[in-house]
N, C-alpha and C. Protein backbone atom coordinates (compact mmCIF):
# COMPACT_ATOMS: atom_id res chain seq x y z
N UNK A 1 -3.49 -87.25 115.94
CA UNK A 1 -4.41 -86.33 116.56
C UNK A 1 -3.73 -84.96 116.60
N UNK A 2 -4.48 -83.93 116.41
CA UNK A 2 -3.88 -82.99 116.01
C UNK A 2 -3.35 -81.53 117.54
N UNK A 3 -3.21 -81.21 117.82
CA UNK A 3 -2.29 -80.03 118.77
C UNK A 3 -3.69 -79.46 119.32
N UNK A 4 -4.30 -78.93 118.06
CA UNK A 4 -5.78 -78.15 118.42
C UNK A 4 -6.72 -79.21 118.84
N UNK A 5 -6.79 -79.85 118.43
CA UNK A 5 -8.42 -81.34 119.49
C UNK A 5 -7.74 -81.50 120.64
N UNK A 6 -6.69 -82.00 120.77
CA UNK A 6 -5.86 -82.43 122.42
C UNK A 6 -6.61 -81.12 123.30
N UNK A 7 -5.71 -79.65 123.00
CA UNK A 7 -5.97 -78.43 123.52
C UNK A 7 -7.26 -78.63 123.83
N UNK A 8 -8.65 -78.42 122.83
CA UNK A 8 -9.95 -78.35 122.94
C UNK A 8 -10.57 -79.85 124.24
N UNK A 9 -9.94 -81.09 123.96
CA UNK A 9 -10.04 -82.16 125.13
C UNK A 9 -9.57 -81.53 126.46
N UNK A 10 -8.25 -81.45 126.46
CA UNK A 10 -8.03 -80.70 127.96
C UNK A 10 -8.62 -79.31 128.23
N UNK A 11 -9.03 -78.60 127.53
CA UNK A 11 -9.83 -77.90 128.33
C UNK A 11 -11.30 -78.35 128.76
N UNK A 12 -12.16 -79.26 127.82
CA UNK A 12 -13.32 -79.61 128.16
C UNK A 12 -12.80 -81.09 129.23
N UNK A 13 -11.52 -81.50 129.29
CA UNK A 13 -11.59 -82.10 130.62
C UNK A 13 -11.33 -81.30 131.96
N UNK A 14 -10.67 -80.17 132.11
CA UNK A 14 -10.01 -79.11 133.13
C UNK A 14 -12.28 -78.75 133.30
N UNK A 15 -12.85 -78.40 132.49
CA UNK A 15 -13.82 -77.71 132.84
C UNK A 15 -14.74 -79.21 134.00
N UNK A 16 -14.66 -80.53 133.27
CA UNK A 16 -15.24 -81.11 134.08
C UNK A 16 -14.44 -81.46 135.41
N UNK A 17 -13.22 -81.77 135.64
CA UNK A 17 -12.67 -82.04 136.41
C UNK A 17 -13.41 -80.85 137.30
N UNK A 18 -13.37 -79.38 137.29
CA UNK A 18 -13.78 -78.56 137.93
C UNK A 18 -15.12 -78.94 138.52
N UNK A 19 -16.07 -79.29 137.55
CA UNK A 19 -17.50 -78.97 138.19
C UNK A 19 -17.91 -80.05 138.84
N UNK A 20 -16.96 -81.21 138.90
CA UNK A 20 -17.43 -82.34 139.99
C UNK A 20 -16.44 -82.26 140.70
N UNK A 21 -16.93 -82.04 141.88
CA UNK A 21 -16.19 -82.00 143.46
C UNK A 21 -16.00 -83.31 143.91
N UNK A 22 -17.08 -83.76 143.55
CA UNK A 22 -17.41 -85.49 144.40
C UNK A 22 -15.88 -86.30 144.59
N UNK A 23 -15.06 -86.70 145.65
CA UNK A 23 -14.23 -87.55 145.94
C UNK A 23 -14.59 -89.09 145.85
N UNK A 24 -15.70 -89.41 144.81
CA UNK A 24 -16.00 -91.06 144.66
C UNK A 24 -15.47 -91.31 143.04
N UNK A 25 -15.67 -92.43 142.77
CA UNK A 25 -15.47 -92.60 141.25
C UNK A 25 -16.76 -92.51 140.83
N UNK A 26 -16.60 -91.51 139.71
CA UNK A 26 -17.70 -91.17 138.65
C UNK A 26 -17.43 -91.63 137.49
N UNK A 27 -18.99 -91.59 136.74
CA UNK A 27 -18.78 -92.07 135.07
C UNK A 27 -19.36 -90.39 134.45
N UNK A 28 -18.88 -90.35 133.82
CA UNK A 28 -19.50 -88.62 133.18
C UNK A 28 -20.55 -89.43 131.43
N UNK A 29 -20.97 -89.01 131.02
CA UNK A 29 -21.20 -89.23 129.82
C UNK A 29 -19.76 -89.59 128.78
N UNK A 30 -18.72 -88.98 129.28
CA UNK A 30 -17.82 -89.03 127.71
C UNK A 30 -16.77 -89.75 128.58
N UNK A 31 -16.41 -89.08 129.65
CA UNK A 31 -15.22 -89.62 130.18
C UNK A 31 -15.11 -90.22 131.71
N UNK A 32 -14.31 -91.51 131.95
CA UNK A 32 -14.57 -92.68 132.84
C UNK A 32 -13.41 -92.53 134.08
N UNK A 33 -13.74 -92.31 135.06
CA UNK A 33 -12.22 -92.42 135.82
C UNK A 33 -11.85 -93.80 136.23
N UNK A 34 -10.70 -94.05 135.84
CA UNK A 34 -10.47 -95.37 135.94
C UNK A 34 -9.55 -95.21 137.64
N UNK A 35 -8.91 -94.56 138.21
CA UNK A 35 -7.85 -95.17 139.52
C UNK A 35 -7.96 -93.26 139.96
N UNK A 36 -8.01 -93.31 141.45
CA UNK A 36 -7.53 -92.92 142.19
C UNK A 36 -6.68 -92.23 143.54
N UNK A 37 -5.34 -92.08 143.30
CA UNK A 37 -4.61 -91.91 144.33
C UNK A 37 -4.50 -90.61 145.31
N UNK A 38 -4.13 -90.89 146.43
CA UNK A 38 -3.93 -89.78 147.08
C UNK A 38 -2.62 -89.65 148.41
N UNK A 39 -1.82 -88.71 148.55
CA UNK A 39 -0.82 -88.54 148.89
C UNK A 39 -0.32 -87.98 149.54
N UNK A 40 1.03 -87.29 150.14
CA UNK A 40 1.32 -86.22 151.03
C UNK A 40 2.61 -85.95 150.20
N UNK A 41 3.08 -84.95 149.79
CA UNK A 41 4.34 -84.65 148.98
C UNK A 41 5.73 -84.63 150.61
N UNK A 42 6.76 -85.14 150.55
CA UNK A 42 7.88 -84.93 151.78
C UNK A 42 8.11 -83.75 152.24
N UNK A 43 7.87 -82.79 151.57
CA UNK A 43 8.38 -81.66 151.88
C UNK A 43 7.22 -80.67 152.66
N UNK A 44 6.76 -80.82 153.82
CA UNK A 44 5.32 -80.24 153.97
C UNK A 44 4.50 -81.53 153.76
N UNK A 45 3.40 -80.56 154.41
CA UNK A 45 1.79 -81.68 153.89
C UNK A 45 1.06 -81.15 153.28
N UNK A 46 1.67 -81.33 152.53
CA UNK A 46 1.09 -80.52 150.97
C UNK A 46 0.31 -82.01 149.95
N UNK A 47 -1.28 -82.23 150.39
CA UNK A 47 -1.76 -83.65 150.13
C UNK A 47 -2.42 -82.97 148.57
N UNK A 48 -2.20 -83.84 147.52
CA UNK A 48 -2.43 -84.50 146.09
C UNK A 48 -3.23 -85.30 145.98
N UNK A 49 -4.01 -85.38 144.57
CA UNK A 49 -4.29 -85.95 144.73
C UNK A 49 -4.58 -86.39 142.89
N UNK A 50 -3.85 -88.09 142.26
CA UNK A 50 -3.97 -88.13 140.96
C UNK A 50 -4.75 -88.84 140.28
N UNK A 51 -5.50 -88.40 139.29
CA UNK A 51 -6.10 -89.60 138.88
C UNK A 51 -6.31 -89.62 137.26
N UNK A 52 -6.53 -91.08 137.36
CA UNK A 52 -6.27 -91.20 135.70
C UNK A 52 -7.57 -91.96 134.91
N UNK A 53 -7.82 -91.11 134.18
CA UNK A 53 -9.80 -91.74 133.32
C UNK A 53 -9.30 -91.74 131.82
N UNK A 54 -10.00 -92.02 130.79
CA UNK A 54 -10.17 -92.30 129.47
C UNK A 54 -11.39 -91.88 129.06
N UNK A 55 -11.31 -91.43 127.88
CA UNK A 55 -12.13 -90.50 126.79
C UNK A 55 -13.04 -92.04 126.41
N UNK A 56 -14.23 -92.29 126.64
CA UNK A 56 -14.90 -93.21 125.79
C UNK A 56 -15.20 -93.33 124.51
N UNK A 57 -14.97 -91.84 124.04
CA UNK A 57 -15.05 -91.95 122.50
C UNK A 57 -13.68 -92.38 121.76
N UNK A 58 -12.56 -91.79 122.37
CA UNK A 58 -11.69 -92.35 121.71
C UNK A 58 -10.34 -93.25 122.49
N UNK A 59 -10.81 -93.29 123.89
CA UNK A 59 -9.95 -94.57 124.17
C UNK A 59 -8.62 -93.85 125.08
N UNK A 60 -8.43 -92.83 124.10
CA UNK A 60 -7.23 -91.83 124.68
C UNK A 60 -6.61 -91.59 126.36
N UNK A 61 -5.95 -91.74 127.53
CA UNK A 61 -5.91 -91.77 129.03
C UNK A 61 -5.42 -90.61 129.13
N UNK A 62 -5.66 -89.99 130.03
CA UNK A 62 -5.30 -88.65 130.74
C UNK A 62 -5.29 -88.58 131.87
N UNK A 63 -4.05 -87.79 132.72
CA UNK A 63 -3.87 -87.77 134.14
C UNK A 63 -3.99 -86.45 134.59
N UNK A 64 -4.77 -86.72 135.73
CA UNK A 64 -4.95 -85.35 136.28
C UNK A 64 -4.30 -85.49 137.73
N UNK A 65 -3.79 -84.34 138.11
CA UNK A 65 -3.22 -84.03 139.53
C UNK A 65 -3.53 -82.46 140.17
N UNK A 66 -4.24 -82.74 141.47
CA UNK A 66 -5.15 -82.21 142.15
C UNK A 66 -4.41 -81.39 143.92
N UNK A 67 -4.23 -80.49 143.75
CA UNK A 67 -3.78 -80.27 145.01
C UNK A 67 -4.57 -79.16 145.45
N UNK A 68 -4.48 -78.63 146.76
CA UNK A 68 -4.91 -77.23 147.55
C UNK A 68 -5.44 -76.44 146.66
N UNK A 69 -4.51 -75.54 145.97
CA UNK A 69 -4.68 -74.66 145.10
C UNK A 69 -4.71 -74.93 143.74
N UNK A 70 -4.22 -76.23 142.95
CA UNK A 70 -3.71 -76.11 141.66
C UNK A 70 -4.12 -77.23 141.07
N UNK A 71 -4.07 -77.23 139.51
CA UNK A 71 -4.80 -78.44 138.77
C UNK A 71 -4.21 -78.77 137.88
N UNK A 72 -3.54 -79.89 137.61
CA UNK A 72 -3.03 -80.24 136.51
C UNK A 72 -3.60 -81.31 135.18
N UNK A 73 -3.51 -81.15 133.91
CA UNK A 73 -3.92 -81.73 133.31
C UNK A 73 -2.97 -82.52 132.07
N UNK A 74 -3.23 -83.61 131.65
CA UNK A 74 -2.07 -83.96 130.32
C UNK A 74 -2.30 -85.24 129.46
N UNK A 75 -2.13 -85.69 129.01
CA UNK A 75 -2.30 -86.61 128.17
C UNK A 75 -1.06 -87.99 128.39
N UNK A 76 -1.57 -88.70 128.34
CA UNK A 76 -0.51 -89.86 128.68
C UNK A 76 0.29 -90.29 127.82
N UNK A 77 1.10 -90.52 127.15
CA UNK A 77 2.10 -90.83 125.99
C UNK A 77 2.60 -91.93 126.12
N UNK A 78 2.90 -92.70 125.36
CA UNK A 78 3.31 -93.82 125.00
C UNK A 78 5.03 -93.74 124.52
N UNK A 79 5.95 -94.68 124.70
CA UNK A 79 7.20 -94.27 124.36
C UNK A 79 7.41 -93.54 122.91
N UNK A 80 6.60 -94.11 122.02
CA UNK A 80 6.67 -93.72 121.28
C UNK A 80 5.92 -92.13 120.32
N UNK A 81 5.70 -91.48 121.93
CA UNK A 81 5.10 -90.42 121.54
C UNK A 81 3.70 -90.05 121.35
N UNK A 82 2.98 -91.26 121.11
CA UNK A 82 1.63 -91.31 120.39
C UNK A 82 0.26 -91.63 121.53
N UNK A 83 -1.02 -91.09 121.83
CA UNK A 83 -1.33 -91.38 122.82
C UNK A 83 -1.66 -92.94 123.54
N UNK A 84 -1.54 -92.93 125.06
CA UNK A 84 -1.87 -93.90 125.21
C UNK A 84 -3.40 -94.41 125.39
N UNK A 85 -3.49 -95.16 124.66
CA UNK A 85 -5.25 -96.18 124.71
C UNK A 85 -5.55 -96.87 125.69
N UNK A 86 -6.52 -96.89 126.59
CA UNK A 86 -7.42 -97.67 127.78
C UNK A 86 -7.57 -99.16 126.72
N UNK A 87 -6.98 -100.08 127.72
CA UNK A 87 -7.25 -101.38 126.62
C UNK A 87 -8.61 -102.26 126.91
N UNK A 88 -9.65 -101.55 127.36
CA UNK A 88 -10.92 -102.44 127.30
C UNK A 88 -11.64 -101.03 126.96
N UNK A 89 -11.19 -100.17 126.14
CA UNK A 89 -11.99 -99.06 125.55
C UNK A 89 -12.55 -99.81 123.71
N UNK A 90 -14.07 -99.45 124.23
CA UNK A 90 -14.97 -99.72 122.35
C UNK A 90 -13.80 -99.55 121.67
């Protein structure tokens, strides 16, 4: 998979992550949230919050982490570098 589709995925996941607020598990059309956690970092209460869904078209997992101000997005990797696959993905 190439540098530019990943890029173009995380941003069209950063855009949905944005436009659903909802704190339940959702199904979107493309992408499924499979687990999520929520937390308090030690230092402060500075509460997180992570969660991890899969691309239905291609299986691919991605973690997102959610705090106050900030959003993180990434792709899950496998030791061997290559992405990791949802194993009851088509």
């Amino acid at each position: 998979m190439s540098k530019k589709i990943i890029c173009v995925l995380l941003v069209l996941l950063m855009a949905l992550m944005l436009a659903s607020c909802k704190e339940q598990h959702q199904h979107s059309a493309r992408f499924v949230l499979v687990s999520v956690e929520e937390g308090a970092r030690r230092v402060g209460l500075n509460y997180y919050k992570e969660s991890i869904f899969y691309d239905r078209e291609t299986g691919v997992m991605y973690l997102g982490v959610r705090s106050a101000n900030q959003l993180a997005l990434t792709v899950l990797l496998n030791a061997d570098g290559t992405p990791m696959l949802y194993q009851d993905a088509p």
